[in-house]
C-alpha atoms as a PDB file:
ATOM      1  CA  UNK A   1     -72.144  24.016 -95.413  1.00  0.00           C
ATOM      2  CA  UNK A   2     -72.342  25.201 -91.922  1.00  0.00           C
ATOM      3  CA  UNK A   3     -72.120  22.135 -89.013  1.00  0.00           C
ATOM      4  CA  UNK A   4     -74.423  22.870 -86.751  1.00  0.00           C
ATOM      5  CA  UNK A   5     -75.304  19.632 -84.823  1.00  0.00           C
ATOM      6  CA  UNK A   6     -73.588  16.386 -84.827  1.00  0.00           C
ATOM      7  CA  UNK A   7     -75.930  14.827 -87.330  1.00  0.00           C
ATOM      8  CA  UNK A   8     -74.489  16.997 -90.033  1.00  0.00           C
ATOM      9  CA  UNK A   9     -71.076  15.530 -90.092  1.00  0.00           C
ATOM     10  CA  UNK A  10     -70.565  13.129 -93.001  1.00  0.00           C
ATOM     11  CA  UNK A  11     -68.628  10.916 -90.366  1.00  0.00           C
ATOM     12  CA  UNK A  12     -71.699  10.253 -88.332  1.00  0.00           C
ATOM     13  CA  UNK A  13     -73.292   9.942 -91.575  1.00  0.00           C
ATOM     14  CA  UNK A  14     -72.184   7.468 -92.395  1.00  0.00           C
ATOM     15  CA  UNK A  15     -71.206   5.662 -89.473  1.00  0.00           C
ATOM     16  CA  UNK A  16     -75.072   5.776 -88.893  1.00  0.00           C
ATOM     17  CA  UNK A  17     -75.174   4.258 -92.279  1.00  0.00           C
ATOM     18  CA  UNK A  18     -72.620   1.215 -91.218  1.00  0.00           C
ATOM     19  CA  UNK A  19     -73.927   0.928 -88.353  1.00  0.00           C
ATOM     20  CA  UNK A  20     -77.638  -0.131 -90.035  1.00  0.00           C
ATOM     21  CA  UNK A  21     -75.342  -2.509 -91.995  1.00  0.00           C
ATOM     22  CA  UNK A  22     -73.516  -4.409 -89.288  1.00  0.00           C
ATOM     23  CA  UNK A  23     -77.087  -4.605 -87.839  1.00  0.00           C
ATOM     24  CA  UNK A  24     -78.832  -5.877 -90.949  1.00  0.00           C
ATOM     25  CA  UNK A  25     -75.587  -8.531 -90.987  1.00  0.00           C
ATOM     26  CA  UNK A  26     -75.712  -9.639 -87.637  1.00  0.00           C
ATOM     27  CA  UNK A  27     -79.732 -11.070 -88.074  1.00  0.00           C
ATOM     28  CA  UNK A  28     -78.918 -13.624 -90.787  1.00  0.00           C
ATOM     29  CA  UNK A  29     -78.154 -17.338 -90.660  1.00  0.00           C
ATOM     30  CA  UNK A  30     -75.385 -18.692 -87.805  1.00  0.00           C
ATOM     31  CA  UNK A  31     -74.268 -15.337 -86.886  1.00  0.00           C
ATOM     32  CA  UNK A  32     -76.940 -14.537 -85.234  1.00  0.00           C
ATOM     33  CA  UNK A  33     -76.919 -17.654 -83.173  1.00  0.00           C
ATOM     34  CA  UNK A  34     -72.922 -16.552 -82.292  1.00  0.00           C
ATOM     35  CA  UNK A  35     -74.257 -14.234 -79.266  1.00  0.00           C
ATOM     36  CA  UNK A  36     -71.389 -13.118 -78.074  1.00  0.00           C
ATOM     37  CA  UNK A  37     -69.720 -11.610 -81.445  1.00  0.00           C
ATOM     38  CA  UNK A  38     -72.995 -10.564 -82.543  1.00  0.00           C
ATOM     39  CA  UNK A  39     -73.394  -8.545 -79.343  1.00  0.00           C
ATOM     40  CA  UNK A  40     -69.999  -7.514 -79.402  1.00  0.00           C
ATOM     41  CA  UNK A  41     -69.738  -5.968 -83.318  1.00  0.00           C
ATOM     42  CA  UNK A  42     -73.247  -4.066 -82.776  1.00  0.00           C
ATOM     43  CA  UNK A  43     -71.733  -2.475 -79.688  1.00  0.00           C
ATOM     44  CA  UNK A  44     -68.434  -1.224 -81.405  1.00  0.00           C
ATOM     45  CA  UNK A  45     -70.380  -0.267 -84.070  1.00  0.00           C
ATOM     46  CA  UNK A  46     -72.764   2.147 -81.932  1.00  0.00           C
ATOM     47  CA  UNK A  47     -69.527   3.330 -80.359  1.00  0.00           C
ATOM     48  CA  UNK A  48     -68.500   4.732 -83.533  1.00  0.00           C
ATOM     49  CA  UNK A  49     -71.657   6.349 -83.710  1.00  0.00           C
ATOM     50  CA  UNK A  50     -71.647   7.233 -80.451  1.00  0.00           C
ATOM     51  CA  UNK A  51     -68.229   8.521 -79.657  1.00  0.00           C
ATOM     52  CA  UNK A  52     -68.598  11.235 -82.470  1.00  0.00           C
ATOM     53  CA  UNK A  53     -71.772  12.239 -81.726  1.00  0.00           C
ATOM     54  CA  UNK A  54     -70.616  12.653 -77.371  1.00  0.00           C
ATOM     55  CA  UNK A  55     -67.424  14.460 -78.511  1.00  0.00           C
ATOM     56  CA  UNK A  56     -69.262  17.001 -80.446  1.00  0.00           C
ATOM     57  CA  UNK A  57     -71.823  17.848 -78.127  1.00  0.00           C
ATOM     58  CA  UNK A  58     -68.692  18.371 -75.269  1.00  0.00           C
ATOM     59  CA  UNK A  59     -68.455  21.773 -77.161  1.00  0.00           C
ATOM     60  CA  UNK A  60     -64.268  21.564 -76.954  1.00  0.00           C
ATOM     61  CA  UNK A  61     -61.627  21.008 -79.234  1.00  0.00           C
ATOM     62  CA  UNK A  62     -60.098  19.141 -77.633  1.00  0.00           C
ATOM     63  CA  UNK A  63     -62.622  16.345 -76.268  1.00  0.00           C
ATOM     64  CA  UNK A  64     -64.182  16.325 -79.218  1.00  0.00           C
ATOM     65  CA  UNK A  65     -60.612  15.184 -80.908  1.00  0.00           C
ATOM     66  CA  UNK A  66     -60.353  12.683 -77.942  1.00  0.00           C
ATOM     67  CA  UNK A  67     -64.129  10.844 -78.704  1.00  0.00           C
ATOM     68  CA  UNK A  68     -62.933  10.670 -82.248  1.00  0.00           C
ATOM     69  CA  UNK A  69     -59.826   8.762 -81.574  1.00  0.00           C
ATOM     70  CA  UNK A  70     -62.398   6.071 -79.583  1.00  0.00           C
ATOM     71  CA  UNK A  71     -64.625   6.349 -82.278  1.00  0.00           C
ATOM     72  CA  UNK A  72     -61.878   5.338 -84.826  1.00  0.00           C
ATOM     73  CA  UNK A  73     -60.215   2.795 -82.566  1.00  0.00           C
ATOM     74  CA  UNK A  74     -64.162   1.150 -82.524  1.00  0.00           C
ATOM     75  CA  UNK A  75     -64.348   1.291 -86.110  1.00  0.00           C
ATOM     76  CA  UNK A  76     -61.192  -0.578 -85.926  1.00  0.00           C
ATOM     77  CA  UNK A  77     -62.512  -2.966 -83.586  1.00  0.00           C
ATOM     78  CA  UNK A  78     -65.481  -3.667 -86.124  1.00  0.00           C
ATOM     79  CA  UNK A  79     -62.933  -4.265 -88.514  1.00  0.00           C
ATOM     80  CA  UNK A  80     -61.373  -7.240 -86.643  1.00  0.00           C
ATOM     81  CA  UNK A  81     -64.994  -8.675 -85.558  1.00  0.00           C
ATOM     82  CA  UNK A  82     -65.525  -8.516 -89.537  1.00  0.00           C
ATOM     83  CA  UNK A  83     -62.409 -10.419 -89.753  1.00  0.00           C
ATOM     84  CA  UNK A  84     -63.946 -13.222 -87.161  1.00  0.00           C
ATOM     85  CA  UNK A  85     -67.247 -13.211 -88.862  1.00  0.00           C
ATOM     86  CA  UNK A  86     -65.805 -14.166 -92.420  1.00  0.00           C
ATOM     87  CA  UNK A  87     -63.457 -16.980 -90.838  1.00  0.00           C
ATOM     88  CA  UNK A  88     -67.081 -18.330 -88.857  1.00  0.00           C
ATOM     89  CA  UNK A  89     -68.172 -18.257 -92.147  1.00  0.00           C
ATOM     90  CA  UNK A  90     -70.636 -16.133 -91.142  1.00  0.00           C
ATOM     91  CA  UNK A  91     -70.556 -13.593 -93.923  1.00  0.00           C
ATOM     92  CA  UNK A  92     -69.496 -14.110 -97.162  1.00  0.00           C
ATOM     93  CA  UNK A  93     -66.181 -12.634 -98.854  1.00  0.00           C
ATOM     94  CA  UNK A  94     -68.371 -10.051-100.699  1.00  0.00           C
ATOM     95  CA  UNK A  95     -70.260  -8.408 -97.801  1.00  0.00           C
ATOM     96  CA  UNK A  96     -66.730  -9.141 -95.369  1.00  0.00           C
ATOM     97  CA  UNK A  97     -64.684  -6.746 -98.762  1.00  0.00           C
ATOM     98  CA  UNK A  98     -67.497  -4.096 -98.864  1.00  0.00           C
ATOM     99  CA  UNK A  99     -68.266  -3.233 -95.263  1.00  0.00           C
ATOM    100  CA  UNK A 100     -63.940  -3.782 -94.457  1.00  0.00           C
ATOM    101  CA  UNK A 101     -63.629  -0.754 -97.113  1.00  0.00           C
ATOM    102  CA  UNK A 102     -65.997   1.024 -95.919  1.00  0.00           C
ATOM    103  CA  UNK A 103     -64.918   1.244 -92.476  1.00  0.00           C
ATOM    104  CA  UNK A 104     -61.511   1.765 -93.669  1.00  0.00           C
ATOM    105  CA  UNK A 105     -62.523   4.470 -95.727  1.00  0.00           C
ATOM    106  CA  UNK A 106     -64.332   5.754 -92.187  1.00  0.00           C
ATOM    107  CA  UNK A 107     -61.046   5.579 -90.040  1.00  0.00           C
ATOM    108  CA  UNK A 108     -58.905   7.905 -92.683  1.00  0.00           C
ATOM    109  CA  UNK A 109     -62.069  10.381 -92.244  1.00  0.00           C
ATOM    110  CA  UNK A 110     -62.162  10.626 -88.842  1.00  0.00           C
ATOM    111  CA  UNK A 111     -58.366  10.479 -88.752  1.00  0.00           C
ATOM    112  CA  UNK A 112     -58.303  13.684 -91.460  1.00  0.00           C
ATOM    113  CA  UNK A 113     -60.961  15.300 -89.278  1.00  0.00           C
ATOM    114  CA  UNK A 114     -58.919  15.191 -86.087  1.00  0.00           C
ATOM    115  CA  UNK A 115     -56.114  16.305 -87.876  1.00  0.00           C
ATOM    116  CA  UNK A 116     -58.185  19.254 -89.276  1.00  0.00           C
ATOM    117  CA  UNK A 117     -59.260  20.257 -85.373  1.00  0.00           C
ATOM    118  CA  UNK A 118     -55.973  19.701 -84.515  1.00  0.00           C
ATOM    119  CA  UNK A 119     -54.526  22.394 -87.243  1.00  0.00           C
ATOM    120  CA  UNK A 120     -57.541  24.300 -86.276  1.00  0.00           C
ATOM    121  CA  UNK A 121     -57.414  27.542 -84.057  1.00  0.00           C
ATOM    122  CA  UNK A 122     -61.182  26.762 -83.114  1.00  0.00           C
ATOM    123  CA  UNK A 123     -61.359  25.480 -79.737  1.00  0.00           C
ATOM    124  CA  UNK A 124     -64.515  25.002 -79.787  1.00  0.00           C
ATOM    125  CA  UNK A 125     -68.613  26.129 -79.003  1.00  0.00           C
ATOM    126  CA  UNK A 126     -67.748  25.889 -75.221  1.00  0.00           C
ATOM    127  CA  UNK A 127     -65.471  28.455 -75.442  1.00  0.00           C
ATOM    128  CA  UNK A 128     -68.312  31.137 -76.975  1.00  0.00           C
ATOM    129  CA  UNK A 129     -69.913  33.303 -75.256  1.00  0.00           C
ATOM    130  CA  UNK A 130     -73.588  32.524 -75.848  1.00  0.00           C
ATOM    131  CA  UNK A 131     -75.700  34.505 -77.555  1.00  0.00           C
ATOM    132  CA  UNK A 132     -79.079  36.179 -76.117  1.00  0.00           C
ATOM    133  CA  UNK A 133     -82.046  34.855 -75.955  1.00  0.00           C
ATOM    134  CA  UNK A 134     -84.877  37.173 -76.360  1.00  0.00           C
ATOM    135  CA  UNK A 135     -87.028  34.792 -75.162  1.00  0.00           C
ATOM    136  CA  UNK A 136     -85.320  33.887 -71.859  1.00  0.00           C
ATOM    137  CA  UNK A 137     -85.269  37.551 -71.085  1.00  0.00           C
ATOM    138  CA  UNK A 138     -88.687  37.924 -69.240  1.00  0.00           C
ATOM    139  CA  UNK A 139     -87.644  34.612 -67.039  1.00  0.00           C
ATOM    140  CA  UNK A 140     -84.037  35.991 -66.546  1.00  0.00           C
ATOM    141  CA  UNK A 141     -85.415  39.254 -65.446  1.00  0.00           C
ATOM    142  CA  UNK A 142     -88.254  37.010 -62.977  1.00  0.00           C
ATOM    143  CA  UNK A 143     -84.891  35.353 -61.756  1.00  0.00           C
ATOM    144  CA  UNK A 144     -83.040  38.423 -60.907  1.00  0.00           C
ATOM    145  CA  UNK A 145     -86.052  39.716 -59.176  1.00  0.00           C
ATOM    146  CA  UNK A 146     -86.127  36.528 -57.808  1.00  0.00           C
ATOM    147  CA  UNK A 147     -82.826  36.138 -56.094  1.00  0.00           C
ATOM    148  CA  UNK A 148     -82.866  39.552 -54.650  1.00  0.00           C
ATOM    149  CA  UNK A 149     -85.562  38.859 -51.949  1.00  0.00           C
END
């Protein structure tokens, strides 16, 4: 399968996914009166999201490896808030086991993916020459004309 935009990798996948989860969580019984941790796990959460998603669309190697080691040190953080939660009694040891394996299972992929780029000799879509676009040829050629008055 060809990656062609962020939403294709299985990490954002399902970080998206957790990310519904931890949302889902957060609007039921005392936890959602707990404003601060409730604001605070949605936020790391996104991050996860986030980070991947911003490091991809950087176009290098290299920042994209950089975004994924925040992304896995928020999925880490979500961890510990999941932690907090269960003490608070604000989930129960069921939901706190599932979504703790789950983003455990998300921080070794996103730690075997920046090991892959790491390995990788790709550096990266910014690095690429872009391709023509037969459609932007009638405004590069008004451009051209353009600039040389």
């Amino acid at each position: 399968m060809s990656i062609t935009n962020f939403e294709d990798l299985e990490i954002w996948k399902l970080a998206r996914y957790l990310t519904g989860q931890i949302y889902q969580l957060t609007r039921n019984g005392n936890f959602v009166k707990d404003y601060s941790l409730c604001n605070q796990i949605q936020r790391a959460s996104v991050s996860v999201m986030s980070n991947i998603a911003e490091g991809y669309e950087r176009g290098g190697n290299q920042e994209f490896i950089q975004y994924l080691a925040i992304a896995k040190g928020s999925c880490g953080e979500v961890r510990c808030q999941l932690y907090i939660a269960f003490d608070q009694k604000y989930i129960d040891k069921t939901d706190a086991d599932n979504l703790l394996d789950q983003h455990r299972k998300l921080s070794i992929m996103i730690y075997k993916f920046m090991e892959h780029l790491k390995g990788s000799g790709f550096k990266g879509t910014k690095y690429k020459a872009p391709k023509p676009d037969p459609e932007l040829a009638e405004f590069d050629a008004l451009l051209q004309s353009y600039l040389k008055k």
